[in-house]
Structure formats: C-alpha cells, structure tokens
N, C-alpha and C. Protein backbone atom coordinates (compact mmCIF):
# COMPACT_ATOMS: atom_id res chain seq x y z
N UNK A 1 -24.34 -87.46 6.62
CA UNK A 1 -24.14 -88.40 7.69
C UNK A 1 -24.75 -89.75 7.28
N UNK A 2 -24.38 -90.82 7.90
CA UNK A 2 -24.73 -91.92 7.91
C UNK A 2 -25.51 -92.27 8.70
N UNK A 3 -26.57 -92.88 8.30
CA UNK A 3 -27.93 -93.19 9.20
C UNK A 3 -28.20 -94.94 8.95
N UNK A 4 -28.87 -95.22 10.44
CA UNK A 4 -28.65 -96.77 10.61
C UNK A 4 -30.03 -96.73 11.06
N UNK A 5 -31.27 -97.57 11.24
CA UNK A 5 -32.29 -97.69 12.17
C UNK A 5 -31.97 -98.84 13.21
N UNK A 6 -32.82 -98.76 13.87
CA UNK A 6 -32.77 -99.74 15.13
C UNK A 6 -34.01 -101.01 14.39
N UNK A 7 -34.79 -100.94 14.01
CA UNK A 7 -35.41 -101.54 13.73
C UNK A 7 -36.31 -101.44 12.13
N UNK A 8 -36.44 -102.50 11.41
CA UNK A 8 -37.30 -102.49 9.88
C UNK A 8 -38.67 -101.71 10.37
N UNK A 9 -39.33 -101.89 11.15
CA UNK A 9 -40.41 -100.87 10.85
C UNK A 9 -40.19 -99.47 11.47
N UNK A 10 -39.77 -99.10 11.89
CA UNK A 10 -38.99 -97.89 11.79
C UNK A 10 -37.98 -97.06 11.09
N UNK A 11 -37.25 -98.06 10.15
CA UNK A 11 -37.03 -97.89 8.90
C UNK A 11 -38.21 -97.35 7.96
N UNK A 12 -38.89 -97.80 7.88
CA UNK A 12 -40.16 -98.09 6.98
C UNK A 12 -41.30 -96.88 7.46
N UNK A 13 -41.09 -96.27 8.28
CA UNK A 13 -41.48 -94.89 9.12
C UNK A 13 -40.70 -94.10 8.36
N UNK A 14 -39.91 -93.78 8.62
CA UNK A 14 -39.00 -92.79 8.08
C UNK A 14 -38.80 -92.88 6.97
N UNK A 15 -38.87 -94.06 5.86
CA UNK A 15 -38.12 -93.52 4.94
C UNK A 15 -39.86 -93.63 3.92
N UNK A 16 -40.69 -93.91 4.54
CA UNK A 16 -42.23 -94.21 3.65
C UNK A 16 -43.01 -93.12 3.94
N UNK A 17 -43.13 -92.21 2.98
CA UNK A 17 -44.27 -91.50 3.40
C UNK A 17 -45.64 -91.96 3.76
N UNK A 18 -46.48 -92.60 3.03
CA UNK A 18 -47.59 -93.04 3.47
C UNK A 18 -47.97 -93.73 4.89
N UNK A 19 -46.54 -94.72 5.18
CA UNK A 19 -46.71 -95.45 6.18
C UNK A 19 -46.39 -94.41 7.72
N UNK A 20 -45.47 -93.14 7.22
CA UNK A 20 -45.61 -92.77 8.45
C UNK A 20 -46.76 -91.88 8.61
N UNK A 21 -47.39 -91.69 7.64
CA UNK A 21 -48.79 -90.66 8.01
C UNK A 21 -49.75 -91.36 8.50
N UNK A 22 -49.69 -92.88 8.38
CA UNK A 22 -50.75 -93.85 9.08
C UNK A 22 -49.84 -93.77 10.17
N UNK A 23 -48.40 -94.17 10.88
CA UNK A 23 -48.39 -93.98 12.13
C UNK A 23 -48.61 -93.27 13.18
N UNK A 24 -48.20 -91.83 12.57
CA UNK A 24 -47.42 -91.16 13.28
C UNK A 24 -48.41 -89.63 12.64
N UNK A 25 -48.97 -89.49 12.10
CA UNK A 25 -50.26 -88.43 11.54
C UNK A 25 -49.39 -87.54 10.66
N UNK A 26 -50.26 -86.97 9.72
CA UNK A 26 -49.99 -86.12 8.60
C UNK A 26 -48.72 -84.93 9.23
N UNK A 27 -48.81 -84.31 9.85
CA UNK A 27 -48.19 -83.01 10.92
C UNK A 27 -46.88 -83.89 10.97
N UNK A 28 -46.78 -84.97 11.77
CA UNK A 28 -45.28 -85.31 11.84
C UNK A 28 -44.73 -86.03 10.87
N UNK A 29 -45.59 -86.36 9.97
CA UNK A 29 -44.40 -87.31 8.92
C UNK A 29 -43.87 -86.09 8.41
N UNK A 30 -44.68 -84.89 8.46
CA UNK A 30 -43.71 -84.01 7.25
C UNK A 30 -42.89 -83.62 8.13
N UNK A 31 -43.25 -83.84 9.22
CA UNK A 31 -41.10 -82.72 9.72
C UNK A 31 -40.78 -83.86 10.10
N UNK A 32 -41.02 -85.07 10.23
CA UNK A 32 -39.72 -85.99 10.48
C UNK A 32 -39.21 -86.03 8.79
N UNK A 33 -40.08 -86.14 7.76
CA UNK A 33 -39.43 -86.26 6.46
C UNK A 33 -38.04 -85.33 6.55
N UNK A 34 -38.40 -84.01 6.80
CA UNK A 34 -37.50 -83.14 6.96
C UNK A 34 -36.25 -83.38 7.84
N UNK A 35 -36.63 -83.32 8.82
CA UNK A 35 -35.47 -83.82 10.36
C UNK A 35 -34.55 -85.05 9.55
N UNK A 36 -35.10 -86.50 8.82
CA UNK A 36 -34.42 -87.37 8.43
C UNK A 36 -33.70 -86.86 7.08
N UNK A 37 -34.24 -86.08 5.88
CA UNK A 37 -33.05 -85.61 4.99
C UNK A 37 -32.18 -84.69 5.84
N UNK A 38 -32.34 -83.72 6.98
CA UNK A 38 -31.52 -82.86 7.58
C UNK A 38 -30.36 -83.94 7.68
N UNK A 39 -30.57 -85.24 8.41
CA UNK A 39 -29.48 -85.70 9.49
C UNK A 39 -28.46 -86.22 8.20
N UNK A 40 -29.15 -86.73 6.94
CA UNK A 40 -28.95 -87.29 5.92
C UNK A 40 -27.62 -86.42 5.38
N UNK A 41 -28.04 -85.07 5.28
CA UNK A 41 -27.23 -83.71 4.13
C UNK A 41 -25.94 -83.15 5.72
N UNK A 42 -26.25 -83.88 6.72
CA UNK A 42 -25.47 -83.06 7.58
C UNK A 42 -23.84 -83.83 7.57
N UNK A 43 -22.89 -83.02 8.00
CA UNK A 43 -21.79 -83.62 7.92
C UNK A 43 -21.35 -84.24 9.24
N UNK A 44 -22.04 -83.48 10.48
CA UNK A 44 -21.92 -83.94 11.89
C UNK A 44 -23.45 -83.47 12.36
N UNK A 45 -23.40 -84.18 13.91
CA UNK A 45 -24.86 -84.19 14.18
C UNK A 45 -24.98 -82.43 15.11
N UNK A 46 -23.78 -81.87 15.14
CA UNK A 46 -23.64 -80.41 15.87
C UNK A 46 -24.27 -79.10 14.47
N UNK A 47 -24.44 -79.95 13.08
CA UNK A 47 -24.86 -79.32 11.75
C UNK A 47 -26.17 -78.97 12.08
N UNK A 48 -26.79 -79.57 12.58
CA UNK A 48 -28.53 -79.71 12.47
C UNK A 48 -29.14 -78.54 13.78
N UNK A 49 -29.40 -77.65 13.00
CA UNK A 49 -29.77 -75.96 13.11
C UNK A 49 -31.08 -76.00 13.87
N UNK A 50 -32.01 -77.13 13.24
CA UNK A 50 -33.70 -77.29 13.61
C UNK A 50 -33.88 -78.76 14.61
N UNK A 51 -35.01 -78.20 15.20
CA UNK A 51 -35.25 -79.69 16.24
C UNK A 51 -35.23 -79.39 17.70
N UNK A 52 -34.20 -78.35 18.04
CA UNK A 52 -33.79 -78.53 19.32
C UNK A 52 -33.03 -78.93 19.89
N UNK A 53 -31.85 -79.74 19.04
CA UNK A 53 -30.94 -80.92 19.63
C UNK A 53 -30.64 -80.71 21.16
N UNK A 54 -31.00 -82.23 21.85
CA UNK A 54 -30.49 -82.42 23.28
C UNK A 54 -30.08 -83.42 23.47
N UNK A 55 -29.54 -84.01 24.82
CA UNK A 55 -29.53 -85.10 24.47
C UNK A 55 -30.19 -85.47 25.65
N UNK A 56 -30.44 -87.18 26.00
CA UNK A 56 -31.62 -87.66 26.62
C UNK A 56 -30.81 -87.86 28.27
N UNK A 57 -31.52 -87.37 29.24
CA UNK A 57 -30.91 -87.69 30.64
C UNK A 57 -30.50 -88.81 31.06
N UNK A 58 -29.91 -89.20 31.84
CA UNK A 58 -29.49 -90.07 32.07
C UNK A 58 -28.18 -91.36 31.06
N UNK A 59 -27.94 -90.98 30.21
CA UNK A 59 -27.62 -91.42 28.92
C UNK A 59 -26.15 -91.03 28.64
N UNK A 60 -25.40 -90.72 30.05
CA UNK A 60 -24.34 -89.61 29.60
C UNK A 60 -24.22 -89.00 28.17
N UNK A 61 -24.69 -88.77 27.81
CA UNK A 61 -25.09 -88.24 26.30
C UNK A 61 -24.70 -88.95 25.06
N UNK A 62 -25.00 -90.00 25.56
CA UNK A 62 -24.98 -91.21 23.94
C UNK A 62 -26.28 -91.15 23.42
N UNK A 63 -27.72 -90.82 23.88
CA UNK A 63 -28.48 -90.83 23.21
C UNK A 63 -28.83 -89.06 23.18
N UNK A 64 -29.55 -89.19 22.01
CA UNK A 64 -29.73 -87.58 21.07
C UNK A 64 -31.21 -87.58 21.22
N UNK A 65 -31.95 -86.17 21.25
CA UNK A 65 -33.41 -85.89 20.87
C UNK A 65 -33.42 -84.80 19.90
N UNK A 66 -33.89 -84.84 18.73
CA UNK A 66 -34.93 -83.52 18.30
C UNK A 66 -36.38 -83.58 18.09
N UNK A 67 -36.93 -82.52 18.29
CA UNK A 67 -37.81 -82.38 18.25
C UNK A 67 -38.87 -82.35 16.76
N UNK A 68 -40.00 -83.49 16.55
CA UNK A 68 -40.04 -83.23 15.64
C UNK A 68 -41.91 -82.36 15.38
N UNK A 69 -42.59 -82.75 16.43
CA UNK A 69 -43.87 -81.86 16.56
C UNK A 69 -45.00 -82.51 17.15
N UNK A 70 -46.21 -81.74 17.60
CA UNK A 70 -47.14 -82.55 18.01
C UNK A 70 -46.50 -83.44 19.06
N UNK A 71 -45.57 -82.98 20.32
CA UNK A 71 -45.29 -83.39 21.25
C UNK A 71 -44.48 -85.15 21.25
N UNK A 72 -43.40 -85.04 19.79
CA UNK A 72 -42.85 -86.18 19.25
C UNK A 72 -41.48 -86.26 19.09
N UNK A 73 -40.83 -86.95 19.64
CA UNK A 73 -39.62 -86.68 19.33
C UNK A 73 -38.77 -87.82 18.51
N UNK A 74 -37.54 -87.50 17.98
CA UNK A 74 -36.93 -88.69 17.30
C UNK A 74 -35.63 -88.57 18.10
N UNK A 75 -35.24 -89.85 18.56
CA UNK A 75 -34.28 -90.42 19.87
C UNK A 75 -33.44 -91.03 18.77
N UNK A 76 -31.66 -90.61 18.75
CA UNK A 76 -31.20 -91.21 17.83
C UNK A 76 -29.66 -90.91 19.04
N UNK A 77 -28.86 -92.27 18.30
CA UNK A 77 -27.29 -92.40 19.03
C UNK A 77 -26.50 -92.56 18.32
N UNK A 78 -25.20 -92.51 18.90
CA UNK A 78 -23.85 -92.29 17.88
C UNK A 78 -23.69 -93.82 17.16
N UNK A 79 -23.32 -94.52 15.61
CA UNK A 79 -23.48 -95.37 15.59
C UNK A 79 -21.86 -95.99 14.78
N UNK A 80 -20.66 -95.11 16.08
CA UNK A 80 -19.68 -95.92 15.23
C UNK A 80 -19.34 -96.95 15.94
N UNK A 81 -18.54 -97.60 15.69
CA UNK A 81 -17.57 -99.24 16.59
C UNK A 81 -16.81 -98.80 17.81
N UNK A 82 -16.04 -97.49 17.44
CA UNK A 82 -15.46 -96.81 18.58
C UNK A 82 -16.02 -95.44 18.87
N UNK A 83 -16.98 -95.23 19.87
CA UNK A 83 -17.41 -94.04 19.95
C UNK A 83 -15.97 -92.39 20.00
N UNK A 84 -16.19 -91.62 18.79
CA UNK A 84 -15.76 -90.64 19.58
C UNK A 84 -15.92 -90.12 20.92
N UNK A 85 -15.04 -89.67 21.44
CA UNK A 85 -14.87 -89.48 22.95
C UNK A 85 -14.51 -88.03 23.37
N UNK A 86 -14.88 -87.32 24.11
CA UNK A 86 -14.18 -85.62 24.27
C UNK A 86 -13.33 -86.31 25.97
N UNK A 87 -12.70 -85.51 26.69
CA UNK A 87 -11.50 -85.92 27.32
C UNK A 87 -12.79 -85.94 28.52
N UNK A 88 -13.74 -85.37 29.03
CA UNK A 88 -15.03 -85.88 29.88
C UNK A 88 -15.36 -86.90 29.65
N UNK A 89 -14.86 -87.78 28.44
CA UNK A 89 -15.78 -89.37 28.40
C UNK A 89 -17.50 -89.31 27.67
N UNK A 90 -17.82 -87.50 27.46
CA UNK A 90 -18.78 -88.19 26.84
C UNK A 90 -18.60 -87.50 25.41
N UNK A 91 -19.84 -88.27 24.82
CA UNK A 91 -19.74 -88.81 23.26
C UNK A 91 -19.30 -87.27 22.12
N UNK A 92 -18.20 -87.02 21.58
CA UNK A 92 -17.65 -85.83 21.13
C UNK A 92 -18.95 -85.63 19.71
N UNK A 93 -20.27 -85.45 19.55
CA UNK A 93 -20.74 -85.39 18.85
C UNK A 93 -20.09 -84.22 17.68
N UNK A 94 -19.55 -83.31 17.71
CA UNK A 94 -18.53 -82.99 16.46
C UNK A 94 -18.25 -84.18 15.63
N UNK A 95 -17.94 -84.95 16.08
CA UNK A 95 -17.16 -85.74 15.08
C UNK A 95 -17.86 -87.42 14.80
N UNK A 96 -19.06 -86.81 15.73
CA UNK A 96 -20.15 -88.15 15.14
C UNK A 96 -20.94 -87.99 13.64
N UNK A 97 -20.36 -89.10 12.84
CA UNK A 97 -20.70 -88.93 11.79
C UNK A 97 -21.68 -89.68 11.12
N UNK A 98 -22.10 -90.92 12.16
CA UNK A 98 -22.89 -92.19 11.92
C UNK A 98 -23.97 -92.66 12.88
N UNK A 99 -25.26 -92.58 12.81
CA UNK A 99 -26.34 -92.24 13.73
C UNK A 99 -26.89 -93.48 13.14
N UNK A 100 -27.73 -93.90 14.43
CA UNK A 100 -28.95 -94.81 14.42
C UNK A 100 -29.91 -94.35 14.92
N UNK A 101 -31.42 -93.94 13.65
CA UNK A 101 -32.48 -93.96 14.53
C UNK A 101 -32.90 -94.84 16.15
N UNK A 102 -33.32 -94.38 16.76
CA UNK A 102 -33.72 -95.52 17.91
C UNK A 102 -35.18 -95.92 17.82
N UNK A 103 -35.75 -94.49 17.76
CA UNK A 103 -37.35 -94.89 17.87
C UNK A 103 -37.75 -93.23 17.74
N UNK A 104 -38.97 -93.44 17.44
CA UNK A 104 -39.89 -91.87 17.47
C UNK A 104 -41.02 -91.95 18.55
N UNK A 105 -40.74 -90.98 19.88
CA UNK A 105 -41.23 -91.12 21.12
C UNK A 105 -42.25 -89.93 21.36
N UNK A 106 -43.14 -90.16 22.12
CA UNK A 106 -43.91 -89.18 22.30
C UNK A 106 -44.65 -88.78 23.92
C-alpha cells in the first residue's frame, strides 16, 4: 500500500527509529515500526491481521484505528482523489489502497 503522512514530524516518527523512542517510548516505536511495514507490505487496508482495525466514530468510516500499545493508537484515512465508495456511501476499504497517517493518539 501506499502511505502518505499528514505531517513532517510525524513522518519522522514513523519512519525514525530513534526519534520515535524519544516520542512515543521504547514499547511503541517497536509495534508502530511493525504496524507501519504491515500497512507498507499490505495490498488493501482489510490485509492487516494485527492492531484491531476499526474505524473512528463519528467519521462515517473515513478515518481508521489500530492499535498500537501502551494505550496508543495510529489514526490513518483513505488517501485517494476519489474515495472508493461501497453502495452505503461509506469508504469501500477493500479497495483502499492509499493511506495517510493522521497522527498517533493516545
């Protein structure tokens, strides 16, 4: 899959080890390391086995959660031009193939 961030230092979280063990503590950089090659090797976001996938209330389900530990989650959304659509209007994640981190929430 294709992965986008919302923002350079959150880029710089995810893709830096050191910097996210100063953010975000030793315990979660290693399963977000993990969670971010998962979303990376996946072909759709319905691939990803670990985490918990949900998606966030209110959001008709454009925004995504998994779980990544230590009461943390990583909040990510569909990131094409034309959202896939299922005939309910919300977001056909099957066939979402292009994600933007949003943020890592806790």
């Amino acid at each position: 899959m294709e992965l986008a961030f919302a923002t350079k230092a959150l880029r710089t979280v995810c893709e830096d080890e050191e910097c996210a063990m100063r953010e975000v503590g030793p315990a979660v950089s290693e399963v977000l390391k993990h969670r971010v090659a998962d979303l990376r090797a996946a072909t759709s976001v319905t691939d990803i086995l670990t985490g918990n996938l949900r998606f966030v209330p209110g959001t008709n389900q454009e925004e995504a959660v998994l779980d990544l530990c230590e009461e943390h989650t990583l909040v990510f959304a569909a990131n094409h031009p034309i959202l896939p659509r299922e005939e309910s209007g919300n977001v056909d994640w099957k066939r979402v193939t292009r994600i933007k981190l949003l943020r890592i929430h806790r």
